[in-house]
N, C-alpha and C. Protein backbone atom coordinates (compact mmCIF):
# COMPACT_ATOMS: atom_id res chain seq x y z
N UNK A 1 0.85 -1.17 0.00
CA UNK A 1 0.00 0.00 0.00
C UNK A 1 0.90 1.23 0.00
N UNK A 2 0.60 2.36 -0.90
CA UNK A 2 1.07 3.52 -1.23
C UNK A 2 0.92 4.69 0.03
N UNK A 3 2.03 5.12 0.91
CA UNK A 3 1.86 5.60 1.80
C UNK A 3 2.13 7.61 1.28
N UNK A 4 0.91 8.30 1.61
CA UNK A 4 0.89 9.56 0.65
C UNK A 4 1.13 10.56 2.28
N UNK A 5 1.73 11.41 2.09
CA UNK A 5 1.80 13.06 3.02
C UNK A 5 0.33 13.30 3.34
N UNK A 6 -0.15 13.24 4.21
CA UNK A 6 -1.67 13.99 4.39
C UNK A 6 -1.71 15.64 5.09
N UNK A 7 -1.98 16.68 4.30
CA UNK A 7 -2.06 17.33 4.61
C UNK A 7 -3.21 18.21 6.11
N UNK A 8 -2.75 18.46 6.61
CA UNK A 8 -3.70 18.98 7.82
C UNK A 8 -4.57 19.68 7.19
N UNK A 9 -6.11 18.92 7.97
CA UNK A 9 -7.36 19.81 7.36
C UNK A 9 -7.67 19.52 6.21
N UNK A 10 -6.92 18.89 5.21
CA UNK A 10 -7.96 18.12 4.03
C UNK A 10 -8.58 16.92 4.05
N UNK A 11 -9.52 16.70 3.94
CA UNK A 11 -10.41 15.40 3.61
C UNK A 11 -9.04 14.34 3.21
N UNK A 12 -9.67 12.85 3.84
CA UNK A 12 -9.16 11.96 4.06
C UNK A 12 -9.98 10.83 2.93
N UNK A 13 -9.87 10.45 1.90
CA UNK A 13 -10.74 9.96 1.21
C UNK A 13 -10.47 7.94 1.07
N UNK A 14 -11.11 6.83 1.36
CA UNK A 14 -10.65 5.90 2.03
C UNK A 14 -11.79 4.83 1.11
N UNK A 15 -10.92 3.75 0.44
CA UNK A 15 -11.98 2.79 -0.36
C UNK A 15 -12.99 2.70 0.50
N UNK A 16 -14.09 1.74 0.25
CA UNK A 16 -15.66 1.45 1.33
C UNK A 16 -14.53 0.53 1.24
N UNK A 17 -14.17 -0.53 0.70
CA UNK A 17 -14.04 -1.91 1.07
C UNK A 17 -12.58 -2.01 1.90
N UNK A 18 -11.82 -0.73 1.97
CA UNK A 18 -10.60 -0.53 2.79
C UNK A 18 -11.13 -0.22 3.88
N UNK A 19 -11.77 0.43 3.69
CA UNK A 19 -12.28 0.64 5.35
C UNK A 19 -13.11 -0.24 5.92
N UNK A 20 -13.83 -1.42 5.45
CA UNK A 20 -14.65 -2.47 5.88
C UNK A 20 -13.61 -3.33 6.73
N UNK A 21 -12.12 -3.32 5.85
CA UNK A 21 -11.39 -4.15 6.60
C UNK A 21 -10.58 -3.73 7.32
N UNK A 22 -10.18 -2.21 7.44
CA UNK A 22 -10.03 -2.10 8.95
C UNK A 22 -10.82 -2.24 9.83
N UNK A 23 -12.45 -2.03 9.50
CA UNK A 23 -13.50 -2.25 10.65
C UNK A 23 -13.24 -3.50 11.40
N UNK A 24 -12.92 -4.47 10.22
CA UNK A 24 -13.19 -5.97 10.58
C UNK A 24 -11.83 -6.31 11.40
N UNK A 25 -10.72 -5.86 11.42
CA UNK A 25 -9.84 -6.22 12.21
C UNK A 25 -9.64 -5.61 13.18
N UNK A 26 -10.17 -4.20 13.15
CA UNK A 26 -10.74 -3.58 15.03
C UNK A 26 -11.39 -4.20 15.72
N UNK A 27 -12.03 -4.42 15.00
CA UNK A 27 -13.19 -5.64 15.60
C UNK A 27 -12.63 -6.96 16.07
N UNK A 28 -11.50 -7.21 15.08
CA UNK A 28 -11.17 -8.53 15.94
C UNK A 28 -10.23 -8.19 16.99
N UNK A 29 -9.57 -7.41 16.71
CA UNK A 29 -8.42 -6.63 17.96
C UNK A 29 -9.36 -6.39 19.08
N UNK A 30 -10.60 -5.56 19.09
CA UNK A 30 -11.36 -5.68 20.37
C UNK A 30 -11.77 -7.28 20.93
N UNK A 31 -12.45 -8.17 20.21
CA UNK A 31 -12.31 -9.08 20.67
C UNK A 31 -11.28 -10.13 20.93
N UNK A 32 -10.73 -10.22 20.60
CA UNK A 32 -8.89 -10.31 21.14
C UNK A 32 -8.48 -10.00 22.46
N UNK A 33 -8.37 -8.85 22.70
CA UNK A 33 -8.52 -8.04 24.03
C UNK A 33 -9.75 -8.22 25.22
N UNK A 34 -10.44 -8.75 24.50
CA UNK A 34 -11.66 -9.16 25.94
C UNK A 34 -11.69 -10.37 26.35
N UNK A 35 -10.73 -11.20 25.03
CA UNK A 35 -10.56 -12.64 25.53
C UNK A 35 -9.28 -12.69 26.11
N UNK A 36 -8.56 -11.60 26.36
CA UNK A 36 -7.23 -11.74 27.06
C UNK A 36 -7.27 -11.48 28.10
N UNK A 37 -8.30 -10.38 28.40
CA UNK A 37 -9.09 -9.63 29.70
C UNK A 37 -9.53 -11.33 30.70
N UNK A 38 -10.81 -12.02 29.86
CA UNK A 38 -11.16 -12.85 30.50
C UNK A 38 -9.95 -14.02 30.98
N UNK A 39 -9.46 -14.34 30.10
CA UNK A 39 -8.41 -15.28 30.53
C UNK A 39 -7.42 -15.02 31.71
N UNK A 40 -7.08 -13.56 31.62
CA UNK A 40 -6.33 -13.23 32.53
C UNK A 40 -6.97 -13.15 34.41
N UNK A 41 -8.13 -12.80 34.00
CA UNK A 41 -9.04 -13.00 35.17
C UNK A 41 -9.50 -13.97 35.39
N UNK A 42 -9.16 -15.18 34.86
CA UNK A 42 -9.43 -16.78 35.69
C UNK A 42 -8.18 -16.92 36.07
N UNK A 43 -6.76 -17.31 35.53
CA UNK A 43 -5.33 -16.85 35.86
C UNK A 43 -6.10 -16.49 37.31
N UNK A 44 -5.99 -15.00 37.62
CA UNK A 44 -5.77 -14.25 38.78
C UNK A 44 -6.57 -15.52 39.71
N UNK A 45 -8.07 -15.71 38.94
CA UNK A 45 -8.85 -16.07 40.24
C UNK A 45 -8.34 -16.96 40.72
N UNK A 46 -7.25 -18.00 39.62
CA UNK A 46 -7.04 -19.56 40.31
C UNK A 46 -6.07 -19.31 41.01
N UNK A 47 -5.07 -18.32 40.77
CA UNK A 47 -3.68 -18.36 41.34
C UNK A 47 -4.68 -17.96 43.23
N UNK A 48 -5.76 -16.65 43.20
CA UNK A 48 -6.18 -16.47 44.29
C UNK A 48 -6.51 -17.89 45.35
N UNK A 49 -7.08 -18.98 44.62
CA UNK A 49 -7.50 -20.13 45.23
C UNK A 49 -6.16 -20.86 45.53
N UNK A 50 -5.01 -20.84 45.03
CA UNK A 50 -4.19 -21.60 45.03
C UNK A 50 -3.16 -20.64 46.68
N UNK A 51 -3.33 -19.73 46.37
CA UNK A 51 -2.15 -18.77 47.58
C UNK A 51 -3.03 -19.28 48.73
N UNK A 52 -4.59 -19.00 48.97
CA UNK A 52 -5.42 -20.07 49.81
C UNK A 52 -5.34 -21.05 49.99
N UNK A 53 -4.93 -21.89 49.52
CA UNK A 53 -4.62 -23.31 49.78
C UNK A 53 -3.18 -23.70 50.19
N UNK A 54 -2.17 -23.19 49.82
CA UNK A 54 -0.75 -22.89 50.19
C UNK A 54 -0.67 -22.17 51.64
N UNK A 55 -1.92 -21.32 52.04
CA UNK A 55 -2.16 -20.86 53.44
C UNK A 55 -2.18 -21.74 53.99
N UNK A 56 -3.62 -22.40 53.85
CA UNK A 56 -3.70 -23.34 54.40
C UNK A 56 -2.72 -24.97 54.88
N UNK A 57 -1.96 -25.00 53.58
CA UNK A 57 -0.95 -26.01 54.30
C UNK A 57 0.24 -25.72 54.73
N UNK A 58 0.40 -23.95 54.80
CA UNK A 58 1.09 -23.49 55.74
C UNK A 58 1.19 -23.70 57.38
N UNK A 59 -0.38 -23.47 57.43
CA UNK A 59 -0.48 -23.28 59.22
C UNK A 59 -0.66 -24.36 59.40
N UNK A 60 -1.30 -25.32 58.60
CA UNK A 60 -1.26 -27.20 58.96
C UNK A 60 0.16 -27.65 59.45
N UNK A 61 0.92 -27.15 58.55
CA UNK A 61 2.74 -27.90 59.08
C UNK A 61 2.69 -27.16 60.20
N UNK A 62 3.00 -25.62 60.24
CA UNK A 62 3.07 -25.01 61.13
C UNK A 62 2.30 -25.45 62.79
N UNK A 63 1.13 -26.61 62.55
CA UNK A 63 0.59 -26.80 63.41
C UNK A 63 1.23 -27.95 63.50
N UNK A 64 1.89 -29.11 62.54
CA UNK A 64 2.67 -30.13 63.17
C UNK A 64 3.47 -29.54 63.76
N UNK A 65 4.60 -28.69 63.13
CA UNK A 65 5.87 -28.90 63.96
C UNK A 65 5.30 -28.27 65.55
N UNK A 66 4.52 -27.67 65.17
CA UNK A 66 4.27 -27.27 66.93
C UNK A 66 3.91 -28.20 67.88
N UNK A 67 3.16 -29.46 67.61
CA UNK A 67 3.30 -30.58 68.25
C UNK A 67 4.45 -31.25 68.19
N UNK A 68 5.01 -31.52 66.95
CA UNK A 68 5.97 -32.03 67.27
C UNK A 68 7.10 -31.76 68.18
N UNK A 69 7.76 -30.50 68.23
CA UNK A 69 7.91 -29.77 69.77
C UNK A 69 7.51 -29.94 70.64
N UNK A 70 6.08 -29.83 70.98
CA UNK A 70 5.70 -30.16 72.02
C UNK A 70 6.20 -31.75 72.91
N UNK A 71 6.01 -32.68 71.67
CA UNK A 71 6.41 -33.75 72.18
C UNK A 71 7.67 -34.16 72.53
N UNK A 72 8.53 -33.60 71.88
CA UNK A 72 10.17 -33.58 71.52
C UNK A 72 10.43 -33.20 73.34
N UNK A 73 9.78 -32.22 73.53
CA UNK A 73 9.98 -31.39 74.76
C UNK A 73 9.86 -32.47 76.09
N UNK A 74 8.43 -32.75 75.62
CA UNK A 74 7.38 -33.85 76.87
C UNK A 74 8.50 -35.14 76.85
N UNK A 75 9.23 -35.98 76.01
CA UNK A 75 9.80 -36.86 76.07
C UNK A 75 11.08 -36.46 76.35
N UNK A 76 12.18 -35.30 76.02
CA UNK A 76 12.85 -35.20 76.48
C UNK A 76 13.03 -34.37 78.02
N UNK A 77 12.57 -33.13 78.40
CA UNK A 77 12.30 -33.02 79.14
C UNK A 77 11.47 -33.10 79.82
N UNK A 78 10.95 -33.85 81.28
CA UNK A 78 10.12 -34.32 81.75
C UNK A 78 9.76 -33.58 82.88
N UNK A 79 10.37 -32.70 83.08
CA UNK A 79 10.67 -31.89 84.25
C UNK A 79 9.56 -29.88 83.78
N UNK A 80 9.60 -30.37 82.37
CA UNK A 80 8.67 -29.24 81.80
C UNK A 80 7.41 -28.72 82.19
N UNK A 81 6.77 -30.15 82.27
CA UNK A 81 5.23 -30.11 82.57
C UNK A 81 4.91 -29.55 83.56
């Protein structure tokens, strides 16, 4: 395509069928973009469920080793209790 100087302030004159197909690929560029939108917002939501669940088997260990201490303690020192 022949790229011309456009002067400021003159009419811009543009095939119908050139401009149908930029319509048609705005169009797909917008939808493009809303399916990147959506995708990216399940991404977020799962990673959200997943940092929740990584909580959760955070304070679970966190709750073994604290027994396990406890016991470490109770069997070695007896004198604790």
């Amino acid at each position: 395509m022949e790229e011309k100087e456009i002067k400021q302030g003159m009419p811009v004159y543009v095939r119908i069928d050139e401009y149908k197909d930029v319509l048609d690929v705005m169009n797909m560029i917008k939808s493009k973009i809303e399916d990147a939108k959506e995708t990216l917002s399940k991404i977020n939501e799962i990673k959200n469920e997943e940092d929740a669940e990584l909580e959760l088997w955070h304070t679970g260990l966190e709750e073994v080793e604290r027994k396990a201490d406890f016991v470490d303690k109770t069997l070695f020192e007896p004198s604790a209790l």
